[in-house]
PDB file of N, CA and C in Angstrom:
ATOM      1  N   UNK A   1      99.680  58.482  94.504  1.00  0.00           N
ATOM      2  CA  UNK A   1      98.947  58.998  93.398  1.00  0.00           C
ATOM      3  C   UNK A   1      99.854  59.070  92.170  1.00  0.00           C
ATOM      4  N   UNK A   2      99.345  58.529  90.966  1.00  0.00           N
ATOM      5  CA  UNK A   2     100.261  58.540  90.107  1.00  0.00           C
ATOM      6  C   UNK A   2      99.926  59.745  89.009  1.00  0.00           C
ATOM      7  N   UNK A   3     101.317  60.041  88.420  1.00  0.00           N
ATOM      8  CA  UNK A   3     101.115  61.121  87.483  1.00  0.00           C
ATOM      9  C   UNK A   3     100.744  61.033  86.033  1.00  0.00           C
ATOM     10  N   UNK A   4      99.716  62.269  85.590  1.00  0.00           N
ATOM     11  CA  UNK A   4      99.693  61.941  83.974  1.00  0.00           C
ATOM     12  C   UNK A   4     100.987  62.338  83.677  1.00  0.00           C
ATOM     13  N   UNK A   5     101.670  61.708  82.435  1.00  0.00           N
ATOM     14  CA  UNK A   5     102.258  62.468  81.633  1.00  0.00           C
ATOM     15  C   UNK A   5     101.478  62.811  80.418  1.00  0.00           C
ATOM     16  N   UNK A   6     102.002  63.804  79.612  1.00  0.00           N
ATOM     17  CA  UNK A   6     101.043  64.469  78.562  1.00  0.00           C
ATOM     18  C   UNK A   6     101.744  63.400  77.293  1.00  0.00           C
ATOM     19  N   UNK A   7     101.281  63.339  76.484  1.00  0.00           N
ATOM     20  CA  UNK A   7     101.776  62.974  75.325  1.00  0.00           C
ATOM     21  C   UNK A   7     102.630  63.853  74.668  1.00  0.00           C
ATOM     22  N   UNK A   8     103.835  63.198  74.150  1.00  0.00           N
ATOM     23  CA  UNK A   8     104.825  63.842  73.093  1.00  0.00           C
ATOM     24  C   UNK A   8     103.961  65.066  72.428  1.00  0.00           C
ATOM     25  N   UNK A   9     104.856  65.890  71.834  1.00  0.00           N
ATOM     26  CA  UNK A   9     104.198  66.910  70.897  1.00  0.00           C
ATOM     27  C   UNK A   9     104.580  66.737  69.781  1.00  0.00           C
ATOM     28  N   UNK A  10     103.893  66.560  68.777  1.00  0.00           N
ATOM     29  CA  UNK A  10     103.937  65.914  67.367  1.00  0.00           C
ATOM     30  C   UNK A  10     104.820  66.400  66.770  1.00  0.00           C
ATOM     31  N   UNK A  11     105.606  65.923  65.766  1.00  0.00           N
ATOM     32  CA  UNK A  11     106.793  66.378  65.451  1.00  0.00           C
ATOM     33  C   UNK A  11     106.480  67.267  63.907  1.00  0.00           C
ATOM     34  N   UNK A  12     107.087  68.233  64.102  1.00  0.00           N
ATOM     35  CA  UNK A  12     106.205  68.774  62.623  1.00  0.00           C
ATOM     36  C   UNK A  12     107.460  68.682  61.752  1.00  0.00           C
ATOM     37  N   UNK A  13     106.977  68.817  60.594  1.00  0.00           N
ATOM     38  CA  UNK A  13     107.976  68.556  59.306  1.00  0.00           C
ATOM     39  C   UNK A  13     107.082  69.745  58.502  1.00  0.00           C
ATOM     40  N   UNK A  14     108.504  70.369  57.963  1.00  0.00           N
ATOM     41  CA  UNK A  14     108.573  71.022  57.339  1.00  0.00           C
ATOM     42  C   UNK A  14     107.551  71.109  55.707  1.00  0.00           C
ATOM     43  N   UNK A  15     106.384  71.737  55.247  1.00  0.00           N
ATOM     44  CA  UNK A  15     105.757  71.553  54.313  1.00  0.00           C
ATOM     45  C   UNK A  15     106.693  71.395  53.409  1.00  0.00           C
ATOM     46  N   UNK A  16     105.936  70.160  52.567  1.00  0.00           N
ATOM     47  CA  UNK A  16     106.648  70.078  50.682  1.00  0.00           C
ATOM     48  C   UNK A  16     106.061  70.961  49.859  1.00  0.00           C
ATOM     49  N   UNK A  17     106.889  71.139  48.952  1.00  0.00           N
ATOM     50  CA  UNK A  17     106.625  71.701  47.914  1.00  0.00           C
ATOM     51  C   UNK A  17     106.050  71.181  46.671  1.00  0.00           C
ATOM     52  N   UNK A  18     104.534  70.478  46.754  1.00  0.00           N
ATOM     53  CA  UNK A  18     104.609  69.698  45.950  1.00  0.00           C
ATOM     54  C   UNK A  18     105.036  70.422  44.413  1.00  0.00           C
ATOM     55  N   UNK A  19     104.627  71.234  44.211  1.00  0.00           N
ATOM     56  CA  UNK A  19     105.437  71.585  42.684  1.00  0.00           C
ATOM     57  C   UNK A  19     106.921  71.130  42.310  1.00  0.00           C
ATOM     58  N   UNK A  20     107.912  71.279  43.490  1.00  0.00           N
ATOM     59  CA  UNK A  20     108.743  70.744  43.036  1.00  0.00           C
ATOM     60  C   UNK A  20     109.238  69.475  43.277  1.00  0.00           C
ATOM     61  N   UNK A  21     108.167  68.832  43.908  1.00  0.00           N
ATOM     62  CA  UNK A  21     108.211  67.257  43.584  1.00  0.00           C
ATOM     63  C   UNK A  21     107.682  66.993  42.363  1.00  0.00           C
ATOM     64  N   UNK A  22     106.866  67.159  42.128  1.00  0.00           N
ATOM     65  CA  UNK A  22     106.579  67.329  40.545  1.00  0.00           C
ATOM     66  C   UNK A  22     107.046  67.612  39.205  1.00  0.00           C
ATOM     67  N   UNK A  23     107.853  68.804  39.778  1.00  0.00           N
ATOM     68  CA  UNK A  23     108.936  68.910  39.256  1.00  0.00           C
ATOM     69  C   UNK A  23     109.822  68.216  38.784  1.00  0.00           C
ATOM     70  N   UNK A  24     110.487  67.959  40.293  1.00  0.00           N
ATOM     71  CA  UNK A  24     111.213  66.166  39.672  1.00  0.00           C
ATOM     72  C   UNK A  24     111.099  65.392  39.464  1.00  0.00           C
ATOM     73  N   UNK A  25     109.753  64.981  39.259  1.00  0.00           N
ATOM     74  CA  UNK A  25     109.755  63.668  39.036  1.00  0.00           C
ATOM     75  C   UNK A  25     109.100  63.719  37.611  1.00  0.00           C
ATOM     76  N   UNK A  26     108.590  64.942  36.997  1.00  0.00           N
ATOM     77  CA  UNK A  26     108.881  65.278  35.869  1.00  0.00           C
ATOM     78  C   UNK A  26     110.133  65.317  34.859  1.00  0.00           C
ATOM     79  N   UNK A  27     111.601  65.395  35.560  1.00  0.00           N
ATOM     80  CA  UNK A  27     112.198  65.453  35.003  1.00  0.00           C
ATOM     81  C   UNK A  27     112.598  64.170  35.308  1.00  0.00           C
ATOM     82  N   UNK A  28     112.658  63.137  36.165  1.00  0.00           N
ATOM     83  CA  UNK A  28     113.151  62.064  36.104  1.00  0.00           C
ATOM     84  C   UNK A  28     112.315  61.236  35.150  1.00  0.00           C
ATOM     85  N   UNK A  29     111.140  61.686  34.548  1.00  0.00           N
ATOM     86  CA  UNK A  29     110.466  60.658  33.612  1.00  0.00           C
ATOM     87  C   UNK A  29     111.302  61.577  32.312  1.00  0.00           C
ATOM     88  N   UNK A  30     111.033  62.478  32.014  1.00  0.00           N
ATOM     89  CA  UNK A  30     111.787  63.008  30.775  1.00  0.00           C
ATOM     90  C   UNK A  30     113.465  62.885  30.460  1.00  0.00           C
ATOM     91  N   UNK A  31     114.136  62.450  31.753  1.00  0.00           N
ATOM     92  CA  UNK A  31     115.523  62.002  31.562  1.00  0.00           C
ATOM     93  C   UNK A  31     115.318  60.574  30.754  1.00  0.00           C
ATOM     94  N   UNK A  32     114.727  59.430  31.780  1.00  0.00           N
ATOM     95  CA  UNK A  32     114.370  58.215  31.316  1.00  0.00           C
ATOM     96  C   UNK A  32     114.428  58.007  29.689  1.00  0.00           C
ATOM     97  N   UNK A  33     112.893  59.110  29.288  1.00  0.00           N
ATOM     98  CA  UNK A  33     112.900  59.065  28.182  1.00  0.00           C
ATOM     99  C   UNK A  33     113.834  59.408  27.119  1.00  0.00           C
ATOM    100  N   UNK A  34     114.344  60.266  26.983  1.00  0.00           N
ATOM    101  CA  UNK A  34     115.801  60.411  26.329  1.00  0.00           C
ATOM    102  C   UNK A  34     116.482  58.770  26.591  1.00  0.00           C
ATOM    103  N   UNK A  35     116.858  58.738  27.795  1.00  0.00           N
ATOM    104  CA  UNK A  35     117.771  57.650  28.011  1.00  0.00           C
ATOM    105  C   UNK A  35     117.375  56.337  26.869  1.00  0.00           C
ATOM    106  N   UNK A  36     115.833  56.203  27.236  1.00  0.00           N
ATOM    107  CA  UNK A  36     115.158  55.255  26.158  1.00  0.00           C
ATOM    108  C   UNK A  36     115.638  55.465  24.944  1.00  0.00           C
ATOM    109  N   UNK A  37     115.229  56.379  24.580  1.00  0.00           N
ATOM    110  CA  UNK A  37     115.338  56.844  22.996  1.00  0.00           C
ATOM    111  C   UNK A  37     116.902  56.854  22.377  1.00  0.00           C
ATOM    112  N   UNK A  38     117.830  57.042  23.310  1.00  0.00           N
ATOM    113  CA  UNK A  38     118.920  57.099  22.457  1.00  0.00           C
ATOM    114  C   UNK A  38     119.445  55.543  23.070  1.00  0.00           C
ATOM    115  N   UNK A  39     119.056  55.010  24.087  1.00  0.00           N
ATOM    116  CA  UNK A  39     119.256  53.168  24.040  1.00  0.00           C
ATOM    117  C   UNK A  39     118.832  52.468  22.745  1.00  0.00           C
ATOM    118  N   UNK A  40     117.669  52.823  22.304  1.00  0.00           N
ATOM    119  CA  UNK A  40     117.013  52.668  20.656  1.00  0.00           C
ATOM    120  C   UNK A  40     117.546  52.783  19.571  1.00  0.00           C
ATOM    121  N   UNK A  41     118.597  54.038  19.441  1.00  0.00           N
ATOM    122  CA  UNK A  41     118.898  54.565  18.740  1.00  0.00           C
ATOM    123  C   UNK A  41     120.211  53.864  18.480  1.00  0.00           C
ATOM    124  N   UNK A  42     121.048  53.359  19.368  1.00  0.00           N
ATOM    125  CA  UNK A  42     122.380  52.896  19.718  1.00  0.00           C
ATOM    126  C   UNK A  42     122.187  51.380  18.945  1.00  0.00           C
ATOM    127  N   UNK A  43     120.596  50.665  19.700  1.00  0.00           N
ATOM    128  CA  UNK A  43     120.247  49.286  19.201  1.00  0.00           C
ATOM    129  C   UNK A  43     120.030  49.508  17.679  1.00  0.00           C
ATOM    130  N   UNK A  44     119.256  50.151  17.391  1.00  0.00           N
ATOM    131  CA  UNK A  44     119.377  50.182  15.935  1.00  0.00           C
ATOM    132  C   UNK A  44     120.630  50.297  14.904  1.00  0.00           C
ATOM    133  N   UNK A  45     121.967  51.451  15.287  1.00  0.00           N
ATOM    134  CA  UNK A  45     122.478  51.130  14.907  1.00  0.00           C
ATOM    135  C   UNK A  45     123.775  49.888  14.924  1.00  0.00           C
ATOM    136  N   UNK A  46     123.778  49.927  15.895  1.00  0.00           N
ATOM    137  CA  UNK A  46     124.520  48.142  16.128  1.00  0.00           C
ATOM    138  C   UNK A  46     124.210  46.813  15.713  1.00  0.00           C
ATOM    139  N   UNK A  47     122.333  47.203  15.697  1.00  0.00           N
ATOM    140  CA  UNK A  47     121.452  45.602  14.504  1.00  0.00           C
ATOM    141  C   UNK A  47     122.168  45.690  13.310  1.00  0.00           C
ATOM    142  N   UNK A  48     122.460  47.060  12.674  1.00  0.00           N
ATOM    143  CA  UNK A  48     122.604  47.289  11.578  1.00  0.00           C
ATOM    144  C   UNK A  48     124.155  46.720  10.797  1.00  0.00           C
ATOM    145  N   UNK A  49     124.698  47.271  12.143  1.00  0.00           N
ATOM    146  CA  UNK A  49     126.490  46.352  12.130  1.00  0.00           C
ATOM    147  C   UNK A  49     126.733  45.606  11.742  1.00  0.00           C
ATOM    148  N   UNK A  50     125.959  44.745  12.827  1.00  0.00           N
ATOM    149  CA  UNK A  50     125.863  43.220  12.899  1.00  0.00           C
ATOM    150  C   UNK A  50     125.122  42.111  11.576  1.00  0.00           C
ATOM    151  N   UNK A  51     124.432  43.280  10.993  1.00  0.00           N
ATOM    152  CA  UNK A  51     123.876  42.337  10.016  1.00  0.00           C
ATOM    153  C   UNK A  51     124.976  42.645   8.917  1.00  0.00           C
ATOM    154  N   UNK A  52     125.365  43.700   8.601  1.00  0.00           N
ATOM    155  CA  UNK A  52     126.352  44.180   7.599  1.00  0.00           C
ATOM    156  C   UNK A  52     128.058  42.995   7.804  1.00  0.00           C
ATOM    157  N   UNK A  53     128.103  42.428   9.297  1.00  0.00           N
ATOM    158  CA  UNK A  53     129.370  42.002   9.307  1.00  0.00           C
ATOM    159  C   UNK A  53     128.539  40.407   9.301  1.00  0.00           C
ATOM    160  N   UNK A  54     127.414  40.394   9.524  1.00  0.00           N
ATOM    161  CA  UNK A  54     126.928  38.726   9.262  1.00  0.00           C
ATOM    162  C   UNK A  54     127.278  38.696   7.401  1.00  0.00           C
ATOM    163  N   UNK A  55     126.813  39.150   7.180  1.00  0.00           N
ATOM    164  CA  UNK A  55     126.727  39.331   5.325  1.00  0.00           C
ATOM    165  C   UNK A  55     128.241  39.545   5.085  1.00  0.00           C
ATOM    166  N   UNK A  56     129.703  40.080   5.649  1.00  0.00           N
ATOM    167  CA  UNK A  56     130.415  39.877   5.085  1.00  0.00           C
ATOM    168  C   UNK A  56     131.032  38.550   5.040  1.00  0.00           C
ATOM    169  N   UNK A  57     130.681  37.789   6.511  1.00  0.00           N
ATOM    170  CA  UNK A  57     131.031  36.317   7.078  1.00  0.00           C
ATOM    171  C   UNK A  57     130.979  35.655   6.449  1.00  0.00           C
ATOM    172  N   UNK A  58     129.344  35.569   5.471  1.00  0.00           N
ATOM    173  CA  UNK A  58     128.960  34.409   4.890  1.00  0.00           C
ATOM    174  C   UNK A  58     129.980  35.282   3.422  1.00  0.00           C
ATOM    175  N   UNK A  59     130.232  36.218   2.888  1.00  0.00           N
ATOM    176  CA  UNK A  59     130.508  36.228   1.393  1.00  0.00           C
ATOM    177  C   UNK A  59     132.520  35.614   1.722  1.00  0.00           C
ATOM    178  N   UNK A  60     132.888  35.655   3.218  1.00  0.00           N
ATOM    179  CA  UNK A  60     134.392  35.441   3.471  1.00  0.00           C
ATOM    180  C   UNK A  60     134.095  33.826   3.184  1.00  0.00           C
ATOM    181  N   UNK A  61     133.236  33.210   4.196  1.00  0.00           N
ATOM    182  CA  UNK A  61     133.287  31.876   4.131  1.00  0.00           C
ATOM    183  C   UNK A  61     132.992  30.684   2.570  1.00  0.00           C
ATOM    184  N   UNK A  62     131.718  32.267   2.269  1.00  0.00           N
ATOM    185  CA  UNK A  62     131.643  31.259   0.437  1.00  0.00           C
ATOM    186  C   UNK A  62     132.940  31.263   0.054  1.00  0.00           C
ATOM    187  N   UNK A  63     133.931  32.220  -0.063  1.00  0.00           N
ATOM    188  CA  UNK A  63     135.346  32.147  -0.740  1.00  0.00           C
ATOM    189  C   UNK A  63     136.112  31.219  -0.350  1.00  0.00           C
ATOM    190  N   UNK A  64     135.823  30.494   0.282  1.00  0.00           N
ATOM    191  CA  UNK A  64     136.860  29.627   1.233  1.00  0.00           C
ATOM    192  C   UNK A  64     136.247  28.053   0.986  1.00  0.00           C
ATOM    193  N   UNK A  65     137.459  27.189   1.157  1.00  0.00           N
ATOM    194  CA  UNK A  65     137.109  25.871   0.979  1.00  0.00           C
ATOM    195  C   UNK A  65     137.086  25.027   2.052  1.00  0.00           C
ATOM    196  N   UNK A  66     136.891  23.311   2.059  1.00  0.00           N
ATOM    197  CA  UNK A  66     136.742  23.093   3.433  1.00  0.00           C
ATOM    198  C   UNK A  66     138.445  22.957   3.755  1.00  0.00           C
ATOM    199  N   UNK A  67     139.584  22.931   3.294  1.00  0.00           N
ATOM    200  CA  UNK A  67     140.880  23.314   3.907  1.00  0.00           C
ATOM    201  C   UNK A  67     141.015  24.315   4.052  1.00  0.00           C
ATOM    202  N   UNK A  68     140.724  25.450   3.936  1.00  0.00           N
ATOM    203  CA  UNK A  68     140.888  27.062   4.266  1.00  0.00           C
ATOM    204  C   UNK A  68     139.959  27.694   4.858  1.00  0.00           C
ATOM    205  N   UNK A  69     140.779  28.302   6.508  1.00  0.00           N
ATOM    206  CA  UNK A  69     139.625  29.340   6.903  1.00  0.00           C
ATOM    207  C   UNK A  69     140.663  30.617   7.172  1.00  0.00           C
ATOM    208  N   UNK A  70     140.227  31.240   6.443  1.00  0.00           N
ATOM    209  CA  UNK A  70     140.865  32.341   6.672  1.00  0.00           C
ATOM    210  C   UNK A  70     141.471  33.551   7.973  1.00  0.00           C
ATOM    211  N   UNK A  71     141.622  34.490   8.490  1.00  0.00           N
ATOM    212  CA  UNK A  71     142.217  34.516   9.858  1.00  0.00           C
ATOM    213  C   UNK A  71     141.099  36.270  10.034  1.00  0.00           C
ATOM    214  N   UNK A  72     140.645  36.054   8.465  1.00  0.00           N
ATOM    215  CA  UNK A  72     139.800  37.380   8.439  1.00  0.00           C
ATOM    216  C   UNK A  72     138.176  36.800   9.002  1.00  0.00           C
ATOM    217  N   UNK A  73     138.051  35.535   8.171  1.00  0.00           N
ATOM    218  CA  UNK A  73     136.426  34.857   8.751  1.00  0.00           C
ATOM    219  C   UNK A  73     136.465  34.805  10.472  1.00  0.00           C
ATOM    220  N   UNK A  74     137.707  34.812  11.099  1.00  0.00           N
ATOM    221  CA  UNK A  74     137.751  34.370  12.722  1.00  0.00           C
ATOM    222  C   UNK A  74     137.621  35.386  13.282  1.00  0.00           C
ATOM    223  N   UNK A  75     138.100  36.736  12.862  1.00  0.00           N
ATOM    224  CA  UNK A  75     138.162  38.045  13.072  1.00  0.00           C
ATOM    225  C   UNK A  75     136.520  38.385  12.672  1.00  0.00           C
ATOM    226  N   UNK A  76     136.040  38.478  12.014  1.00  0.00           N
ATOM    227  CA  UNK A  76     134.562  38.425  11.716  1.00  0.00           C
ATOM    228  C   UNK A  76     133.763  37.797  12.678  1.00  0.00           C
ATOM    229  N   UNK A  77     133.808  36.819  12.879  1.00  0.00           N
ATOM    230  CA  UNK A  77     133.215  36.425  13.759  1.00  0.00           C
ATOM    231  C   UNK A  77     133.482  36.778  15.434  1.00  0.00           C
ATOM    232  N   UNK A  78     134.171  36.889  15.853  1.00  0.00           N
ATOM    233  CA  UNK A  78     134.751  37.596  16.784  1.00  0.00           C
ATOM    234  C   UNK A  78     134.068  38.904  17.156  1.00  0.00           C
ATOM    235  N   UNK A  79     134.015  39.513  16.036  1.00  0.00           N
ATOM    236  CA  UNK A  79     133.583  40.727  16.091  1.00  0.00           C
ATOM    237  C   UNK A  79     131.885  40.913  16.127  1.00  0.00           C
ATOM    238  N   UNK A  80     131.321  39.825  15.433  1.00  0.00           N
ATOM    239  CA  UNK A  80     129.817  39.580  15.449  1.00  0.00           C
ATOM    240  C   UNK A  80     129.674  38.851  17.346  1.00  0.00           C
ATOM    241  N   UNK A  81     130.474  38.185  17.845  1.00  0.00           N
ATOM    242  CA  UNK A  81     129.847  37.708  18.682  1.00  0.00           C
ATOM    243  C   UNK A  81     129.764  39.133  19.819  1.00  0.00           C
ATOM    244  N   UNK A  82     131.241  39.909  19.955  1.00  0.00           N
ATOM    245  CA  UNK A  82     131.396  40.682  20.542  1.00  0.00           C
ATOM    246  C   UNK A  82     130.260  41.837  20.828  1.00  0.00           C
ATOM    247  N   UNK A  83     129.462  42.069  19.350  1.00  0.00           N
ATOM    248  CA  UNK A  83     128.400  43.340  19.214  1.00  0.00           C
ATOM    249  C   UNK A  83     127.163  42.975  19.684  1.00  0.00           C
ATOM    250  N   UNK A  84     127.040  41.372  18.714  1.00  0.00           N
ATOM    251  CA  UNK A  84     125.944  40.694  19.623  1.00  0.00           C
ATOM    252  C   UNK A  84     125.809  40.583  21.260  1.00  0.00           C
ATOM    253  N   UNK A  85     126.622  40.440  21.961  1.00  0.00           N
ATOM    254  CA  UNK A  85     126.378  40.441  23.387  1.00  0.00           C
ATOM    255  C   UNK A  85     126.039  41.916  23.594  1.00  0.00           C
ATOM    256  N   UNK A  86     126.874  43.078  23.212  1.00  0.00           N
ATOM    257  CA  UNK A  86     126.593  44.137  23.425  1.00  0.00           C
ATOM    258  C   UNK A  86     125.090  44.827  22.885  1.00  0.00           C
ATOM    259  N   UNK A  87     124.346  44.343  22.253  1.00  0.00           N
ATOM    260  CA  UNK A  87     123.329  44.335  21.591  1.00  0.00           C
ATOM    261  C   UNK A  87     122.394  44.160  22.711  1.00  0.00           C
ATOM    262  N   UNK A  88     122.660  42.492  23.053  1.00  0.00           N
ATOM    263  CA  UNK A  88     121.721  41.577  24.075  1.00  0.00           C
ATOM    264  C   UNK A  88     122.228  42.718  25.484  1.00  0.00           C
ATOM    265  N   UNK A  89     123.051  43.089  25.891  1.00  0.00           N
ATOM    266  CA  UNK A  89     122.974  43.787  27.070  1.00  0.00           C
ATOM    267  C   UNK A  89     122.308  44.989  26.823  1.00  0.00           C
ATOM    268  N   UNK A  90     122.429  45.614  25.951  1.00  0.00           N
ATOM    269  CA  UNK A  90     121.491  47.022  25.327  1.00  0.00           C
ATOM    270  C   UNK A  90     119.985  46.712  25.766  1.00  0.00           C
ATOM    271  N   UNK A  91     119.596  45.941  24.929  1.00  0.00           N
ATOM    272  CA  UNK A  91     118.025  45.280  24.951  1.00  0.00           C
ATOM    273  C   UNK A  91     117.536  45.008  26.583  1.00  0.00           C
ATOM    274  N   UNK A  92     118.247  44.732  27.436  1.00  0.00           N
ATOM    275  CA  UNK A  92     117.957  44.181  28.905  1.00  0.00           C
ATOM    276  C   UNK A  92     117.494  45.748  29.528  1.00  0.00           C
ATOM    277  N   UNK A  93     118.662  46.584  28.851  1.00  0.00           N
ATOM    278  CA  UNK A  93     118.432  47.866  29.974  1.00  0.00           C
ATOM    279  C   UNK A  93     119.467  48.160  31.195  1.00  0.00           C
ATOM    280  N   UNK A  94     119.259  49.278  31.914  1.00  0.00           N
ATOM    281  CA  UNK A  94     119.967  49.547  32.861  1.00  0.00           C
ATOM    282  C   UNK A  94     119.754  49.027  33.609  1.00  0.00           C
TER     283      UNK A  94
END
């Protein structure tokens, strides 16, 4: 004669709290947002850089002839490519 066994006894877990899931995940959208806003804030001012050191490039390079490039136009540029990437990685996000 074979035996029943009973079934396992359900494993209980401890009730959530949904409030303070809510909680957090309230604050993980309101961190985000900050995070957004001052990623924005950072892009804006670095567009602003970048256009200010594009505009000095071109007034270095008008001064200059086609035998002269100056060691300040290379440095300029340097510095535009450098912000620009940092710009383009800004824009992608975390």
């Amino acid at each position: 004669m074979a035996q029943r066994t009973a079934p396992p006894p359900p494993i209980l877990q401890p009730p959530q709290n949904t409030d303070e899931t809510g909680w957090e995940a309230q604050q993980k959208k309101e961190m985000a947002k900050k995070l957004n806003l001052q990623r924005q804030d950072e892009l804006k001012k670095d567009t602003e850089k970048l256009l200010e050191l594009a505009t000095e490039l071109k007034q270095s390079v008008d001064k200059t002839d086609e035998n002269t490039l100056s060691l300040d136009v290379i440095k300029k540029a340097e510095q535009i490519e450098k912000l620009a990437k940092s710009v383009k990685d800004k824009m992608k996000g975390p």
